[in-house]
N, C-alpha and C. Protein backbone atom coordinates (compact mmCIF):
# COMPACT_ATOMS: atom_id res chain seq x y z
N UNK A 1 -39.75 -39.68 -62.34
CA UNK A 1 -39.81 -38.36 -61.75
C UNK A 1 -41.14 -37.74 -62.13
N UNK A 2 -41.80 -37.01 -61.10
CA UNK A 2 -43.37 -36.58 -61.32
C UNK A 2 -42.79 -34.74 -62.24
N UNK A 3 -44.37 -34.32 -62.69
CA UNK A 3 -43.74 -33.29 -62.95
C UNK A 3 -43.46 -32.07 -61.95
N UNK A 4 -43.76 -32.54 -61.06
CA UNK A 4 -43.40 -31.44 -59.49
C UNK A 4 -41.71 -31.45 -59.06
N UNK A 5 -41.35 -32.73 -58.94
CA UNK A 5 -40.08 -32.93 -58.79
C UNK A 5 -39.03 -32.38 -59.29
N UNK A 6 -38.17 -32.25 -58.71
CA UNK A 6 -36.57 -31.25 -59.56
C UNK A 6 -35.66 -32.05 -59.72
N UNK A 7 -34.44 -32.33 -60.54
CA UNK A 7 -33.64 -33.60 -60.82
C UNK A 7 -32.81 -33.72 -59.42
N UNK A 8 -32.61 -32.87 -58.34
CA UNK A 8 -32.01 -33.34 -56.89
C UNK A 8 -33.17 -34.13 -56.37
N UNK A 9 -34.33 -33.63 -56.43
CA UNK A 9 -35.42 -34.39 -55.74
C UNK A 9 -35.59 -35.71 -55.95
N UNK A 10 -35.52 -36.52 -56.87
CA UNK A 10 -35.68 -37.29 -57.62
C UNK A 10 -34.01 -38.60 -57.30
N UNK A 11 -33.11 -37.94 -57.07
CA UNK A 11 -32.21 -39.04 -56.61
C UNK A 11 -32.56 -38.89 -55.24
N UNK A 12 -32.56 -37.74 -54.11
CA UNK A 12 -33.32 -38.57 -52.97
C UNK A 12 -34.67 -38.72 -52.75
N UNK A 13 -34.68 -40.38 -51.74
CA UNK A 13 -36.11 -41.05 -51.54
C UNK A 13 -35.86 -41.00 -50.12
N UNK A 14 -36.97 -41.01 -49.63
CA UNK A 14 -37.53 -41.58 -48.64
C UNK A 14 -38.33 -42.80 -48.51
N UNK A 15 -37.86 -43.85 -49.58
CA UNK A 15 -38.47 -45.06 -49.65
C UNK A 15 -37.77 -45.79 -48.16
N UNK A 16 -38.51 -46.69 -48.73
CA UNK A 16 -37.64 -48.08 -47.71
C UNK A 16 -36.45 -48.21 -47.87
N UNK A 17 -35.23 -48.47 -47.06
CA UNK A 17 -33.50 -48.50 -47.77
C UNK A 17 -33.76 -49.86 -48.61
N UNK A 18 -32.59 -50.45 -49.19
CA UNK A 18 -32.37 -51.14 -50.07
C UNK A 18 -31.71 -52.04 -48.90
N UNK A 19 -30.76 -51.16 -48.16
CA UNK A 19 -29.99 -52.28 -47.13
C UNK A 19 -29.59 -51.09 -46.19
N UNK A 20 -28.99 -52.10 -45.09
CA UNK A 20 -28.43 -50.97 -44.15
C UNK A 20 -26.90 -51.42 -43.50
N UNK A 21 -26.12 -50.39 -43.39
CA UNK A 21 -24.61 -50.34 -43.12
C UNK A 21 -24.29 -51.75 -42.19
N UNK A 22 -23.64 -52.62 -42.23
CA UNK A 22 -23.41 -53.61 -41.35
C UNK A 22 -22.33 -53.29 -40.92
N UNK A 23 -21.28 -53.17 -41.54
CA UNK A 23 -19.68 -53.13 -41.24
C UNK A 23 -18.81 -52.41 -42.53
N UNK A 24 -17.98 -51.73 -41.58
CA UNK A 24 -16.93 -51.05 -42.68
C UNK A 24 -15.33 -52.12 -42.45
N UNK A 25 -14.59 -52.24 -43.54
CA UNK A 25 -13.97 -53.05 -43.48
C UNK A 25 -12.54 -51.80 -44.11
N UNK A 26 -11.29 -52.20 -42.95
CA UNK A 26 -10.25 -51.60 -43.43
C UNK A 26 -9.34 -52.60 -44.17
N UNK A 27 -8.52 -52.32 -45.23
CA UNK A 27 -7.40 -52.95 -45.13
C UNK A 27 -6.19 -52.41 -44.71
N UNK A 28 -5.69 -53.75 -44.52
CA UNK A 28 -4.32 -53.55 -43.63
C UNK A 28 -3.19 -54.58 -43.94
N UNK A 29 -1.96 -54.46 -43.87
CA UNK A 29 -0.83 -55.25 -43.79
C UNK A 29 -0.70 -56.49 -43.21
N UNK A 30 -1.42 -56.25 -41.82
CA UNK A 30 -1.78 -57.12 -40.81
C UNK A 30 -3.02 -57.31 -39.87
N UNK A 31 -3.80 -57.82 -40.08
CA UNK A 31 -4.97 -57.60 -39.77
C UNK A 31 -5.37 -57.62 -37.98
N UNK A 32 -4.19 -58.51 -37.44
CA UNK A 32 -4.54 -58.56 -36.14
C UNK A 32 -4.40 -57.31 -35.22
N UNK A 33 -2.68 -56.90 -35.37
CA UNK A 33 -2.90 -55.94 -34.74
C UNK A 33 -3.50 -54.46 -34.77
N UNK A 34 -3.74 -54.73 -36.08
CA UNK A 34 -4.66 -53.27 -36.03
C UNK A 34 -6.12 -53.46 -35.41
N UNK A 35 -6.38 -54.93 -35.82
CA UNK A 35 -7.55 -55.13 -34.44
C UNK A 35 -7.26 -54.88 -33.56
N UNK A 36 -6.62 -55.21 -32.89
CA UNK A 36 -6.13 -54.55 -31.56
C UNK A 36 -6.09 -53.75 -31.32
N UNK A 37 -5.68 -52.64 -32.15
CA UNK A 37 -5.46 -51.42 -32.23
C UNK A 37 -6.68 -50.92 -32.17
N UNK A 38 -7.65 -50.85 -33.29
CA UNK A 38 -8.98 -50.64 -33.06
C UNK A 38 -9.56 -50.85 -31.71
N UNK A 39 -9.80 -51.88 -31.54
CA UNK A 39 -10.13 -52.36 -30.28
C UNK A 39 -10.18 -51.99 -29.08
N UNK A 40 -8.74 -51.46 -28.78
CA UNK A 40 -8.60 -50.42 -27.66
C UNK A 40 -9.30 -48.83 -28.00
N UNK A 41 -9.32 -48.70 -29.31
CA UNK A 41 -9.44 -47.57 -29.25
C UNK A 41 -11.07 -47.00 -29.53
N UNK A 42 -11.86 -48.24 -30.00
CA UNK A 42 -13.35 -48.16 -29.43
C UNK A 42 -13.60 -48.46 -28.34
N UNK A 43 -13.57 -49.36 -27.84
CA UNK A 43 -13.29 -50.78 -26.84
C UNK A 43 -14.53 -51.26 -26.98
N UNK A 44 -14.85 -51.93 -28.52
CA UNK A 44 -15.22 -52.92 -29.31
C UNK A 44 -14.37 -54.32 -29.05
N UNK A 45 -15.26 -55.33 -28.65
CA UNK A 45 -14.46 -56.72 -28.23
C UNK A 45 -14.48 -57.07 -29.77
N UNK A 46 -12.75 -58.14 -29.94
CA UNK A 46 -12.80 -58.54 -31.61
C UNK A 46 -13.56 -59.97 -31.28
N UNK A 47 -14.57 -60.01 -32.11
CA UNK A 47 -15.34 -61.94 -31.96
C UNK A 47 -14.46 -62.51 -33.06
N UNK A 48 -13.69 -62.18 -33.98
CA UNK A 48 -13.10 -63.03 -34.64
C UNK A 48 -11.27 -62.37 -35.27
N UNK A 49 -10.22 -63.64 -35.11
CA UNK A 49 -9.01 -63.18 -35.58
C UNK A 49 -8.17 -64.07 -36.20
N UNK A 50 -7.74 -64.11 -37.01
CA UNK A 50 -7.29 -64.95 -37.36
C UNK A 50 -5.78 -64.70 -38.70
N UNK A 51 -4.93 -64.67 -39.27
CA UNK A 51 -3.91 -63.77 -39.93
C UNK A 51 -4.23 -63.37 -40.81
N UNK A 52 -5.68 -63.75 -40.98
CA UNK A 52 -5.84 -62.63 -42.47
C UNK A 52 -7.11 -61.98 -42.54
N UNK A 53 -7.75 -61.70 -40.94
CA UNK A 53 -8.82 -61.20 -40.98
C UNK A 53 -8.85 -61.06 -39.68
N UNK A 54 -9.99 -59.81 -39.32
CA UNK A 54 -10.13 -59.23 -38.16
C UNK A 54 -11.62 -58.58 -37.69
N UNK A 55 -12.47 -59.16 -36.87
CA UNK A 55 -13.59 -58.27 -36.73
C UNK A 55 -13.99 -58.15 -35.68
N UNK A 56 -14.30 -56.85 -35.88
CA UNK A 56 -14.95 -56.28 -34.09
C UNK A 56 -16.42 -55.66 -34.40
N UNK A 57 -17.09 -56.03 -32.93
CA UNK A 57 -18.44 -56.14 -32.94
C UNK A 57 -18.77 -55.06 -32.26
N UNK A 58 -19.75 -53.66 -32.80
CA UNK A 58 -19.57 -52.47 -31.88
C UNK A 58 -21.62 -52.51 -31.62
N UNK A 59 -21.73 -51.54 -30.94
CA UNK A 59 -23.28 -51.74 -30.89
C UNK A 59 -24.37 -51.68 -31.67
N UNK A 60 -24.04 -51.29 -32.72
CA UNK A 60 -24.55 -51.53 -33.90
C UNK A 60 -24.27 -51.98 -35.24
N UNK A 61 -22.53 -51.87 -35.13
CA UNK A 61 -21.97 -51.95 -36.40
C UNK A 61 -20.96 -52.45 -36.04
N UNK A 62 -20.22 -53.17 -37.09
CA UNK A 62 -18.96 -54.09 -37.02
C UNK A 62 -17.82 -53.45 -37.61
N UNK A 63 -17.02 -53.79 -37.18
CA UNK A 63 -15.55 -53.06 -38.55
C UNK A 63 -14.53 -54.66 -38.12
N UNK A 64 -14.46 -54.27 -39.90
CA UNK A 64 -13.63 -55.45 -40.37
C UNK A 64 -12.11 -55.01 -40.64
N UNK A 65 -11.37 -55.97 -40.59
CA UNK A 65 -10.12 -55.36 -41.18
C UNK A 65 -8.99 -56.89 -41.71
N UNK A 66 -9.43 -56.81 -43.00
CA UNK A 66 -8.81 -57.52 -43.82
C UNK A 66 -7.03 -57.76 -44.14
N UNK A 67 -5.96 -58.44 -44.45
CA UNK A 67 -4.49 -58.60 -44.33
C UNK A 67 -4.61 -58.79 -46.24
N UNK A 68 -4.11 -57.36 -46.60
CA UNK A 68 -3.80 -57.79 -48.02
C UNK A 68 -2.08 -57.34 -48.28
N UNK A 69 -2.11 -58.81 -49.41
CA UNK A 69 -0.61 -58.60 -49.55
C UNK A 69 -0.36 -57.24 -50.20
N UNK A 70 0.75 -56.81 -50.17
CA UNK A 70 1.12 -55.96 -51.03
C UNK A 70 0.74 -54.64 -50.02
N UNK A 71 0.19 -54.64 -49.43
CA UNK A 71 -0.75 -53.38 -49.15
C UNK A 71 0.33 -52.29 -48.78
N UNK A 72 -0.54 -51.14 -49.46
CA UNK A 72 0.36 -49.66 -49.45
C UNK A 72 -0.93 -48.51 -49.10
N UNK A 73 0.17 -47.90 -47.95
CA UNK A 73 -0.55 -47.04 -46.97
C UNK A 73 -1.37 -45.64 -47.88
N UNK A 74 -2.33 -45.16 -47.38
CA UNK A 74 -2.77 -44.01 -47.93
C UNK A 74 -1.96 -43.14 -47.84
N UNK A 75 -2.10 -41.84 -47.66
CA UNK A 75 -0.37 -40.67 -47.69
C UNK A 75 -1.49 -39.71 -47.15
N UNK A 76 -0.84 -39.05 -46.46
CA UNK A 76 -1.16 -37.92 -46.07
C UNK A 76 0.17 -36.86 -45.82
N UNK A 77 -0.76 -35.64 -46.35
CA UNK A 77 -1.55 -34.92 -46.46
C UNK A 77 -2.48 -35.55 -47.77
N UNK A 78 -3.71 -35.44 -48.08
CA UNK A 78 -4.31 -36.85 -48.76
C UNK A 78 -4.34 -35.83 -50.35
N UNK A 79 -3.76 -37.01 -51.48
CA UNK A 79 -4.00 -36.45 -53.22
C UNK A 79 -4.73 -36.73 -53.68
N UNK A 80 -5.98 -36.66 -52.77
CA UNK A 80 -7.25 -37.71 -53.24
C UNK A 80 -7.47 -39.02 -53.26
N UNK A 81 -6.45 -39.93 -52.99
CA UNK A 81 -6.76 -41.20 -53.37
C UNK A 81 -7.07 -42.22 -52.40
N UNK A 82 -7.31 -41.33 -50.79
CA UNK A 82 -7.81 -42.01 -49.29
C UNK A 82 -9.27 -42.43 -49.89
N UNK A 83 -9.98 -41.78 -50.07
CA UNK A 83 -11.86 -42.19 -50.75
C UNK A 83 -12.31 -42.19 -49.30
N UNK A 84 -12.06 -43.07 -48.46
CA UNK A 84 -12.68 -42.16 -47.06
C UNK A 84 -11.63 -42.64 -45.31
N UNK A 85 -12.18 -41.81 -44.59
CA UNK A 85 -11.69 -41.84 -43.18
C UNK A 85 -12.96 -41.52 -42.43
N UNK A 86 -12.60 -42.16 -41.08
CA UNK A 86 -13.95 -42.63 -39.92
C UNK A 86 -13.18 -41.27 -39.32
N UNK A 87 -14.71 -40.55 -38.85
CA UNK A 87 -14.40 -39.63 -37.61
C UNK A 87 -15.19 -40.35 -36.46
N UNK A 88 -14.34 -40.00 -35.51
CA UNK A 88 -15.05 -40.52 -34.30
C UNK A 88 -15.33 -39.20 -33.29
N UNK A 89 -16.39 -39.77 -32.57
CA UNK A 89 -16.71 -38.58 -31.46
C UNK A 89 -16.11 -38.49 -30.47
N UNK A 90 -15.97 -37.91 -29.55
CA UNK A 90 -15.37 -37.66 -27.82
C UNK A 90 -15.48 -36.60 -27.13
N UNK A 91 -16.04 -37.03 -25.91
CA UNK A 91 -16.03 -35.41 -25.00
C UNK A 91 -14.79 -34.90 -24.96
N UNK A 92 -13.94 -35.62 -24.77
CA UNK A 92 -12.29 -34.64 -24.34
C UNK A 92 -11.75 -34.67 -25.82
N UNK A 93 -11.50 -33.91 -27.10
CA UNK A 93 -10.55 -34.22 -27.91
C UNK A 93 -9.15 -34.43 -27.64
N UNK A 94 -8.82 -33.65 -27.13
CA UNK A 94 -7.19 -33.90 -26.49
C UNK A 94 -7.02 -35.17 -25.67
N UNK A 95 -7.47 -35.56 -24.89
CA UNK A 95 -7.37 -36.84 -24.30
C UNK A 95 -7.73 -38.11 -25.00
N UNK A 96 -8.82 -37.94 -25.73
CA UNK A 96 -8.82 -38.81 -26.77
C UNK A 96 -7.42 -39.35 -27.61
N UNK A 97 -7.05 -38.00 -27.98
CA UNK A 97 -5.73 -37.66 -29.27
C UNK A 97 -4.62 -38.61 -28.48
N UNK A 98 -4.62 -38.31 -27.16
CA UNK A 98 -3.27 -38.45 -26.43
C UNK A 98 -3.81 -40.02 -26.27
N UNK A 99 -4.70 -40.96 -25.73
CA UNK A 99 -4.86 -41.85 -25.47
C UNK A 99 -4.91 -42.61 -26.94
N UNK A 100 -4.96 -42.24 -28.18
CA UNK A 100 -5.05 -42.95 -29.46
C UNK A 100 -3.50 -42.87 -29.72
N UNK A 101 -2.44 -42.08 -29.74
CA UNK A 101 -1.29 -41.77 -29.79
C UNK A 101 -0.86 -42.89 -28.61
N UNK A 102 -0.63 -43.39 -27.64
CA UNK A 102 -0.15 -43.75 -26.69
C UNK A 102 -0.70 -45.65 -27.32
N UNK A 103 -1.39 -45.57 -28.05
CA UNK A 103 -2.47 -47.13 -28.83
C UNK A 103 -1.60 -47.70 -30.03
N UNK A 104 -0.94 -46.36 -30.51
CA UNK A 104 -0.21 -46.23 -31.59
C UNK A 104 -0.21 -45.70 -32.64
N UNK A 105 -1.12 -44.53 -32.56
CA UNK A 105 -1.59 -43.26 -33.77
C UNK A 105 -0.88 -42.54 -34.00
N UNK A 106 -0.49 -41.91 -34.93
CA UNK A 106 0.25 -40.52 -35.08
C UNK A 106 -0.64 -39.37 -35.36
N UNK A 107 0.11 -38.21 -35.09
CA UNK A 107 -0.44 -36.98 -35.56
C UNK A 107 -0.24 -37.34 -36.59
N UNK A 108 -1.14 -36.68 -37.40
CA UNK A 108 -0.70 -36.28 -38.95
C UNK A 108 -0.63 -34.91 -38.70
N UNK A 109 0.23 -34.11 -40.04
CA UNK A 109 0.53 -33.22 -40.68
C UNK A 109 0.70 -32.66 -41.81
N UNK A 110 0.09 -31.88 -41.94
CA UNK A 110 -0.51 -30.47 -41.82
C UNK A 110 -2.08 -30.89 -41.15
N UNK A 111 -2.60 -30.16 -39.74
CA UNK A 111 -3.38 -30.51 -39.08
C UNK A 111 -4.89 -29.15 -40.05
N UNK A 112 -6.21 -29.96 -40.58
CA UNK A 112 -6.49 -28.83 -41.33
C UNK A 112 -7.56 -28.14 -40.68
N UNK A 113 -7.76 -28.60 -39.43
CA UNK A 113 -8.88 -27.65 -39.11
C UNK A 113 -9.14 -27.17 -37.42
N UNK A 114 -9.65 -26.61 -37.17
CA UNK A 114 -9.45 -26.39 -35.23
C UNK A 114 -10.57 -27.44 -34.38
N UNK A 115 -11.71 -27.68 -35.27
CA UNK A 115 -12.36 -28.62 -34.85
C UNK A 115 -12.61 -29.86 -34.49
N UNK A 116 -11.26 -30.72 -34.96
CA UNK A 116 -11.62 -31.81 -35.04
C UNK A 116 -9.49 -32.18 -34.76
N UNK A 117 -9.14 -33.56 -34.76
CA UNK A 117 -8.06 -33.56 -34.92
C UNK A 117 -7.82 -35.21 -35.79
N UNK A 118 -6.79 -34.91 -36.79
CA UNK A 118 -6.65 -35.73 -37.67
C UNK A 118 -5.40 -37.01 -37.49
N UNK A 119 -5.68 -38.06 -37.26
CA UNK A 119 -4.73 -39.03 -36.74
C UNK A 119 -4.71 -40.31 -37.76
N UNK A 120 -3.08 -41.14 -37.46
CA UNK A 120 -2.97 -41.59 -38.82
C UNK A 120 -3.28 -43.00 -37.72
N UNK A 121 -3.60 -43.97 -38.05
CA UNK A 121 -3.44 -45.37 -37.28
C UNK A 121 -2.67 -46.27 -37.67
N UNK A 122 -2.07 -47.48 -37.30
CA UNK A 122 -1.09 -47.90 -37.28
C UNK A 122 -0.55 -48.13 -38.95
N UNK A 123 -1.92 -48.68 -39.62
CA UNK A 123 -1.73 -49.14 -40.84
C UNK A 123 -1.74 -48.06 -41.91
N UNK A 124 -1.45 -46.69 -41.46
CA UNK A 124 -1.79 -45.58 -42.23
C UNK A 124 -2.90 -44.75 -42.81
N UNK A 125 -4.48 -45.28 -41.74
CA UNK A 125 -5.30 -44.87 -42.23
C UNK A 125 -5.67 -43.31 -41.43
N UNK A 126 -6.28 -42.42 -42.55
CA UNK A 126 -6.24 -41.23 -41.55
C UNK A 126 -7.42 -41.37 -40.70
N UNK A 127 -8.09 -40.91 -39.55
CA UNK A 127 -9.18 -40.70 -38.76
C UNK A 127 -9.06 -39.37 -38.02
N UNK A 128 -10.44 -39.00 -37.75
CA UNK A 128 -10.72 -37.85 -36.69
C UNK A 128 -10.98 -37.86 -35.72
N UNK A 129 -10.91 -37.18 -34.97
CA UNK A 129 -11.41 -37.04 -33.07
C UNK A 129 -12.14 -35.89 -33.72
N UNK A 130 -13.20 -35.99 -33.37
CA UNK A 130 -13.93 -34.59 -33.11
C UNK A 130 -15.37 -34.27 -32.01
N UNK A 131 -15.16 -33.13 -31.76
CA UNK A 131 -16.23 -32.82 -30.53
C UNK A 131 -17.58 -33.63 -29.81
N UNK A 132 -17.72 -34.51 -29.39
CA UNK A 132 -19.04 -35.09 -29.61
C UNK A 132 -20.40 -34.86 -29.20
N UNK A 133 -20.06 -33.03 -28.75
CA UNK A 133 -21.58 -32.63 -28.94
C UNK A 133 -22.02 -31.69 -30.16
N UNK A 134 -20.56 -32.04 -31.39
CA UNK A 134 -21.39 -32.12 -32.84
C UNK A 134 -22.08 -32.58 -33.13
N UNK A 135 -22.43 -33.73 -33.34
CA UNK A 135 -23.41 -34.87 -33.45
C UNK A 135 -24.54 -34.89 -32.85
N UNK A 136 -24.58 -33.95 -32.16
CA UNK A 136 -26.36 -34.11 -31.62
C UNK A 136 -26.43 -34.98 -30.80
């Protein structure tokens, strides 16, 4: 750290990255059909399936979704222990909601905000619909 710098300054760089995001990988109970599930609901083609693994190829990025035994769903309303959920964009939120629900999503409940809408997917993971001329 120079002596100009402030200790926030100093953890971010504008160097070169180290690496860059390839794929986020869910786990799941069953890996296929939540590919599927996914699948329809990007409409990301899966290039690979098989019973204990799942991956779909999106235009820049992949999502994986792994079959672990044992596996136990996140909970919502969340006690902290989700660590993260994908929001996705869409011009229509409601049609989105209704076409992810009809894929096999649930509402979740307690819904926490007006902006966005919070949905559980098959394997219990939470996700968002939200506006997609947030995003710029």
């Amino acid at each position: 750290m120079t002596d100009t710098q402030t200790d926030s300054e100093s953890t971010v760089s504008s160097s070169t990255p180290v690496a860059s995001l390839a794929m986020v990988t869910l786990d799941a109970p069953d890996a296929g059909p939540l590919g599927e599930f996914w699948s329809a609901v990007l409409g990301w083609p899966i290039v690979y399936s098989d019973e204990n693994y799942a991956m779909l190829k999106g235009p820049s990025h992949a999502l994986g979704i792994g079959t672990i035994p044992d596996y136990k769903r996140p909970e919502w309303p969340d006690d902290g222990h989700k660590q993260f959920h994908l929001d996705l964009a869409a011009e229509d939120i409601e049609q989105a909601v209704e076409r992810c629900v009809e894929l096999g999503a649930t509402r979740a409940e307690p819904q926490p905000g007006e902006t966005w809408t919070v949905l559980i997917d098959p394997a219990g993971h939470p996700f968002c619909i939200t506006d997609a001329k947030n995003w710029g």
